[in-house]
Protein backbone atom coordinates (compact mmCIF):
# COMPACT_ATOMS: atom_id res chain seq x y z
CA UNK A 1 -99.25 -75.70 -45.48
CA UNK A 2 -99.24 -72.82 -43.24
CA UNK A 3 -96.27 -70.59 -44.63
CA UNK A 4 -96.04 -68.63 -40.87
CA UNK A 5 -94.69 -71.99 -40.02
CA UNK A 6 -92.23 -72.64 -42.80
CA UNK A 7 -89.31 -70.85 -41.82
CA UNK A 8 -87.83 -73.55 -43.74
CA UNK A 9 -88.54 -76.20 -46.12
CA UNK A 10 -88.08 -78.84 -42.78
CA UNK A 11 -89.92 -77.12 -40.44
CA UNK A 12 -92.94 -77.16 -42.89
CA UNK A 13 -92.83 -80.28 -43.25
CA UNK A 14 -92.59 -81.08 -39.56
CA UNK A 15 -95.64 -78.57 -38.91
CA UNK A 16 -97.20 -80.39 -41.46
CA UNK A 17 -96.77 -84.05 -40.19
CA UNK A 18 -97.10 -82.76 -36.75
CA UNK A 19 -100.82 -81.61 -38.06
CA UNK A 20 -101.65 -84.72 -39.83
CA UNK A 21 -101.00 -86.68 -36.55
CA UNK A 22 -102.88 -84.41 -34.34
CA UNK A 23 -106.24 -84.72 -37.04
CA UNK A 24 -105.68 -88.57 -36.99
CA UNK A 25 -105.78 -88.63 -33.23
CA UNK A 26 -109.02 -86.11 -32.84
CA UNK A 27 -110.52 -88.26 -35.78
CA UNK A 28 -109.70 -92.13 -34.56
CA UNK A 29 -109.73 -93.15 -38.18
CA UNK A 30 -107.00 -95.98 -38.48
CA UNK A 31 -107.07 -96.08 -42.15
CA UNK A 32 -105.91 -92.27 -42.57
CA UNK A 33 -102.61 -91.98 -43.58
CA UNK A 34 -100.75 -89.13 -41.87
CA UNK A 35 -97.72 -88.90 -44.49
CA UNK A 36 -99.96 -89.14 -47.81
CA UNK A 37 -102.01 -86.29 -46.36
CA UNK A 38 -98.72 -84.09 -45.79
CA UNK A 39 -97.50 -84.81 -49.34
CA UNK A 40 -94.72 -87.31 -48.06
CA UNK A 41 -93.54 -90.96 -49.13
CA UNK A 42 -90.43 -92.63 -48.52
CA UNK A 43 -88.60 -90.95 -51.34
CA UNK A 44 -89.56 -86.91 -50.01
CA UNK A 45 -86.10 -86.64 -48.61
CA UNK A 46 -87.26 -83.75 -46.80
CA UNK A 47 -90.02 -85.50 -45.81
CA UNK A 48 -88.28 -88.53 -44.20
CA UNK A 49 -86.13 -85.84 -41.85
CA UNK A 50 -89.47 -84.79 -40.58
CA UNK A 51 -90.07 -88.24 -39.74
CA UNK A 52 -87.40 -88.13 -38.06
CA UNK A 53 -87.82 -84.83 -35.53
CA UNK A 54 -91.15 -86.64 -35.21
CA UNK A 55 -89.71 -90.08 -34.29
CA UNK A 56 -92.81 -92.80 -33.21
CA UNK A 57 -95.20 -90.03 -32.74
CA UNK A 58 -95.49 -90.82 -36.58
CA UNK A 59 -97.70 -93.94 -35.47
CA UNK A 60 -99.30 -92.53 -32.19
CA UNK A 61 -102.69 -92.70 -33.35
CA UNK A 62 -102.38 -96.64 -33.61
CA UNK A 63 -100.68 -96.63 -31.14
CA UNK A 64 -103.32 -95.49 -28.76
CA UNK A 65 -106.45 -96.66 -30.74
CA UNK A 66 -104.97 -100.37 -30.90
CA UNK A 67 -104.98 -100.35 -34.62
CA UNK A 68 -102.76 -100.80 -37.70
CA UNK A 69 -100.90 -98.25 -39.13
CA UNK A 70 -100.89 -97.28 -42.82
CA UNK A 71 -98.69 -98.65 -44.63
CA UNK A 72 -97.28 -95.74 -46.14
CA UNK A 73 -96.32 -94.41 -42.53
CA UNK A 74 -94.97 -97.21 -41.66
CA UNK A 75 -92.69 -97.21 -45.11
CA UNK A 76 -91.60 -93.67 -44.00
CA UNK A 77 -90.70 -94.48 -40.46
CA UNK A 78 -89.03 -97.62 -41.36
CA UNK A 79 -86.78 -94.76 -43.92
CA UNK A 80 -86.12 -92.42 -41.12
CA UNK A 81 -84.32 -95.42 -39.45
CA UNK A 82 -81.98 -96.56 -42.07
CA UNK A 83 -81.60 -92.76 -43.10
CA UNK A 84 -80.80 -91.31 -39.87
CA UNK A 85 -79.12 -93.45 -37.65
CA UNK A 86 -77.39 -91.71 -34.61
CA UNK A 87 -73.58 -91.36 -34.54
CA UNK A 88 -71.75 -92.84 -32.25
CA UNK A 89 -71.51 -89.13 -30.21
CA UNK A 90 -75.16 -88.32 -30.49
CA UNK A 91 -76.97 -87.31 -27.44
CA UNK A 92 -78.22 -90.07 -24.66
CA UNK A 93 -81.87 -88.67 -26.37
CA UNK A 94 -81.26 -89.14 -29.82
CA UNK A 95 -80.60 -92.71 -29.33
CA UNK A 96 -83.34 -93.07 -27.19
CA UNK A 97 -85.76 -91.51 -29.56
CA UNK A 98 -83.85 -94.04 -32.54
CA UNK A 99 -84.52 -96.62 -29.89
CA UNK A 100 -88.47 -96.06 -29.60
CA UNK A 101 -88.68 -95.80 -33.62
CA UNK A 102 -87.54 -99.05 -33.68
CA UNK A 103 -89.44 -100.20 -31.08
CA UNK A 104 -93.02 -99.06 -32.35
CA UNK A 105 -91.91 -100.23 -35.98
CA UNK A 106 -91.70 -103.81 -34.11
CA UNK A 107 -94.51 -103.62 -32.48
CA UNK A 108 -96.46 -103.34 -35.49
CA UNK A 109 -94.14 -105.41 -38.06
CA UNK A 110 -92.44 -107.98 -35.38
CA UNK A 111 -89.05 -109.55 -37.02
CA UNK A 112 -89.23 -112.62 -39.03
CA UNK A 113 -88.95 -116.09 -37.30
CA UNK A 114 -85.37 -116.67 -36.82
CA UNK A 115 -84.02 -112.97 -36.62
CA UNK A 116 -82.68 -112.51 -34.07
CA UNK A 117 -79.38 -110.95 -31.97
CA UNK A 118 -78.55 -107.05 -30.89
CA UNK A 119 -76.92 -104.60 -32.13
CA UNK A 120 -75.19 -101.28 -31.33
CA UNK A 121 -76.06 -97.55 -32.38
CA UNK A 122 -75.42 -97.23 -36.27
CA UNK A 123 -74.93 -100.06 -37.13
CA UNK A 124 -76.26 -102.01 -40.42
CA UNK A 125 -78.28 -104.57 -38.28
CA UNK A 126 -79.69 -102.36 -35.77
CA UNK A 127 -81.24 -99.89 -38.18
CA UNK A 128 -82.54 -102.19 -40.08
CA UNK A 129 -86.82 -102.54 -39.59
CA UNK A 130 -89.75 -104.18 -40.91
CA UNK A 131 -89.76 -107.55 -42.57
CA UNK A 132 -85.91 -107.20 -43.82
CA UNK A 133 -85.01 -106.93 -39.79
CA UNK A 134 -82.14 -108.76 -38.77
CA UNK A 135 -81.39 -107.46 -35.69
CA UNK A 136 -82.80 -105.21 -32.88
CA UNK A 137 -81.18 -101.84 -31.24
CA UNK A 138 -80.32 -102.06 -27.56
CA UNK A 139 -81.92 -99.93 -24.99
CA UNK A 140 -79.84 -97.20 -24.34
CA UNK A 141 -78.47 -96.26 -21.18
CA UNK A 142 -80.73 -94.42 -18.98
CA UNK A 143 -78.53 -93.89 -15.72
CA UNK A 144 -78.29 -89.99 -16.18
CA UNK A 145 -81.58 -89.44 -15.88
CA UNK A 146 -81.65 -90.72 -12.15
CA UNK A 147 -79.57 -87.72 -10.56
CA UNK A 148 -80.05 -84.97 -13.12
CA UNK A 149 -81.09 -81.48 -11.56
CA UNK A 150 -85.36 -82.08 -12.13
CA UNK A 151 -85.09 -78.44 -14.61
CA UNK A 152 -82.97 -80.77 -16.56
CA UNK A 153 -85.02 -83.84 -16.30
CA UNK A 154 -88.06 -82.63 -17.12
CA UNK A 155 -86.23 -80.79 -19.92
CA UNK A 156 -85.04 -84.18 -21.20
CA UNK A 157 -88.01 -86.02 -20.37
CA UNK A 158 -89.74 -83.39 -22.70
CA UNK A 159 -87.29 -83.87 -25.49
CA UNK A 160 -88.10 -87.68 -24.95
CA UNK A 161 -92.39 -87.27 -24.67
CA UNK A 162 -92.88 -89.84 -27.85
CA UNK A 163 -91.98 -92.05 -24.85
CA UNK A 164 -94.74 -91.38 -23.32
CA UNK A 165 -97.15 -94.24 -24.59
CA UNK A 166 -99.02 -97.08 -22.84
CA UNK A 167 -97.39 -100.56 -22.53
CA UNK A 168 -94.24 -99.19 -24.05
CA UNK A 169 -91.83 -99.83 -20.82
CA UNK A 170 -88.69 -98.85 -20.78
CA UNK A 171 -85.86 -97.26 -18.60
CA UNK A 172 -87.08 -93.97 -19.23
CA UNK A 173 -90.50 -94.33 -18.52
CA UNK A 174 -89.20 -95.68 -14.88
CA UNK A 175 -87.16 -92.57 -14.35
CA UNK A 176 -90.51 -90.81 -15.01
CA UNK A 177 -92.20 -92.44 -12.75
CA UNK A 178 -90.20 -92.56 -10.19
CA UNK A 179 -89.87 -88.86 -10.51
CA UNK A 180 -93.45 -87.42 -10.46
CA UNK A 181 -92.37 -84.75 -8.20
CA UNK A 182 -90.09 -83.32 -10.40
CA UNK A 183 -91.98 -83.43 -13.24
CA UNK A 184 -94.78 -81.67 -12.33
CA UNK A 185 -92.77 -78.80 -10.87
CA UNK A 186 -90.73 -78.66 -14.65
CA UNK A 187 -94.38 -78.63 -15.82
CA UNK A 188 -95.42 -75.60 -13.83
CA UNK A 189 -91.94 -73.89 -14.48
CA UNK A 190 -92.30 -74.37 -18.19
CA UNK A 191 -95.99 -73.09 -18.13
CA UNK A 192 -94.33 -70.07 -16.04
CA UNK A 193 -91.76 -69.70 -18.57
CA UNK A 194 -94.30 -70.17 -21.26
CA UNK A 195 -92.04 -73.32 -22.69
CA UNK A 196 -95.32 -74.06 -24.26
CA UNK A 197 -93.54 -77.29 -25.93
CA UNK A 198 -92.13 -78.75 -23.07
CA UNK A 199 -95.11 -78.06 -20.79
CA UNK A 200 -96.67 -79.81 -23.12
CA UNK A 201 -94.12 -82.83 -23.20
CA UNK A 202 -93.59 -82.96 -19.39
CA UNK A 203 -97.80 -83.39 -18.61
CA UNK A 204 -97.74 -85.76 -21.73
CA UNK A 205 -95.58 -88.01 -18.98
CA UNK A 206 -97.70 -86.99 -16.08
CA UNK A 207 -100.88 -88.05 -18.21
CA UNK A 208 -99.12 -91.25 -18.41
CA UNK A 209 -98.11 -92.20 -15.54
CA UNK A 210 -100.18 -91.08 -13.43
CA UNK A 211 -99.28 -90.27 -9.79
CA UNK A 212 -98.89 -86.47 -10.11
CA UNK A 213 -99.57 -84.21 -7.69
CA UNK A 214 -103.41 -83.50 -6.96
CA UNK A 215 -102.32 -80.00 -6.39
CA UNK A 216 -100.94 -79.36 -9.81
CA UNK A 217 -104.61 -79.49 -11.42
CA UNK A 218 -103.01 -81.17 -15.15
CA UNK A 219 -106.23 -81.33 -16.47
CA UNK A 220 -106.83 -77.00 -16.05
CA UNK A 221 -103.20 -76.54 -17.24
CA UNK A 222 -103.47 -78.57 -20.10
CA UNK A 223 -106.25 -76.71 -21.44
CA UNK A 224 -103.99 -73.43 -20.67
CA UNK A 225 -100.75 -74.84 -22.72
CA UNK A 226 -103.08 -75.82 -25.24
CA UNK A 227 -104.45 -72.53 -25.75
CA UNK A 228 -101.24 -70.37 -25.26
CA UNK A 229 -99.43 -72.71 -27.31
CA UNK A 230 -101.52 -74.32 -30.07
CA UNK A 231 -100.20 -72.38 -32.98
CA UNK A 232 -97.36 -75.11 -32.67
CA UNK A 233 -99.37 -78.69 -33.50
CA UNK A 234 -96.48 -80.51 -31.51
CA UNK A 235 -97.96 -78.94 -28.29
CA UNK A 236 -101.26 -79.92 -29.73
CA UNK A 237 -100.12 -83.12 -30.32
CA UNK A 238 -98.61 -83.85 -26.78
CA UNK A 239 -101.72 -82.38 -25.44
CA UNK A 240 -103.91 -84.31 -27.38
CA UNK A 241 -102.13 -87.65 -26.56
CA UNK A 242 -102.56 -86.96 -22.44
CA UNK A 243 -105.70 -86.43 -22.87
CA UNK A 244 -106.46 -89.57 -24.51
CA UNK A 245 -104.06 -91.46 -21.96
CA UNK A 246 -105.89 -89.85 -19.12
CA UNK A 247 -109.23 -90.93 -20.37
CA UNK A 248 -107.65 -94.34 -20.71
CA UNK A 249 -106.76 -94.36 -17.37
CA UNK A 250 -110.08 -93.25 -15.77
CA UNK A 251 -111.88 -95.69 -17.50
């Protein structure tokens, strides 16, 4: 681990699953586990709040190659559920972020025949994942996104880039793209700013859904946030998935 990074014993870890992801997306290799090569399991308690501040993102390399996750990352997602549940005051992006975990877990383990029903935020049977799911968690409410200022959508939006993934619709995602506009101009003002993480976030969204502004040139200022920012592998990694979205989409 890079100790410039680990201004505490979280934010290594982050940095460190953050890296891990970022490798398994430049290598393609499905059978790499991200959390065994960070030195985490699903008893690393540190480890599982990571997970957490990492959300889906855990998974995004089978998620865009189309192929299963280790099972060890899937163990520590499924953790970072149960373990972190948001309360019932948590920010509209926390539960949307809890939402998505739960969403990618299912797409990979689908619930059991027969479970079925939905749940609220916290409770027993909407945190629950895997092959012991009983329930599902509802999508949240995604209403302030439509008239927020677009510095604080694409501020939000940024927050919310794990979003960002093919055939993954949700409320969200619409917002995004109905908001193109505004996006690209937070991505600019971020880049002017030198918000290296949320420039990063906001043309992970434009990468993936298309429609941005021929203008804005995503492709040049990717390459720019990427090299003004890389010291932090979560801009790498929202880099690194547009890129691989955009080369999806041109094919």
């Amino acid at each position: 681990m890079d100790q410039t990074h680990a201004s505490s014993p979280l934010a290594g870890a982050v940095h460190d699953l953050a890296t891990e992801v970022v490798l398994a997306l430049r290598s393609g290799d499905h059978l790499a586990t991200v959390c065994g090569a960070a030195g985490i399991d699903e008893e690393n308690r540190t480890g599982i709040a990571a997970a957490r501040v990492i959300g889906a993102d855990l998974l995004l390399p089978s998620v865009l190659y189309g192929r299963h996750p280790h099972p060890g990352d899937v163990a520590v997602l499924d953790r970072a559920v149960r373990e972190f549940p948001p309360k019932p005051d948590a920010p509209a992006a926390t539960a949307w972020s809890h939402w998505h975990m739960i969403s990618t877990l299912q797409r990979f383990a689908p619930p059991p025949p027969g479970a079925t029903g939905t749940t609220g935020p916290g409770t027993a049977a909407g945190t629950g994942t895997g092959a012991g799911m009983t329930g599902t968690y509802a999508e949240p409410d995604a209403a302030w996104l439509e008239n927020a200022p677009w510095q604080s959508f694409t501020h939000q939006l940024s927050v919310l880039a794990p979003l960002a993934v093919p055939a993954a619709p949700s409320a969200v995602q619409r917002a995004a793209a109905d908001r193109t506009v505004d996006l690209a101009r937070g991505f600019v003002r971020a880049v002017r700013r030198r918000d290296w993480l949320q420039a990063a976030g906001a043309g992970r969204w434009l990468a993936a859904i298309g429609g941005e502004p021929a203008t804005l040139g995503l492709e040049r200022g990717l390459d720019f946030v990427e090299l003004m920012g890389g010291h932090d592998p979560r801009v790498t990694l929202h880099v690194r998935a547009a890129r691989l979205m955009a080369e999806a989409r041109a094919r």
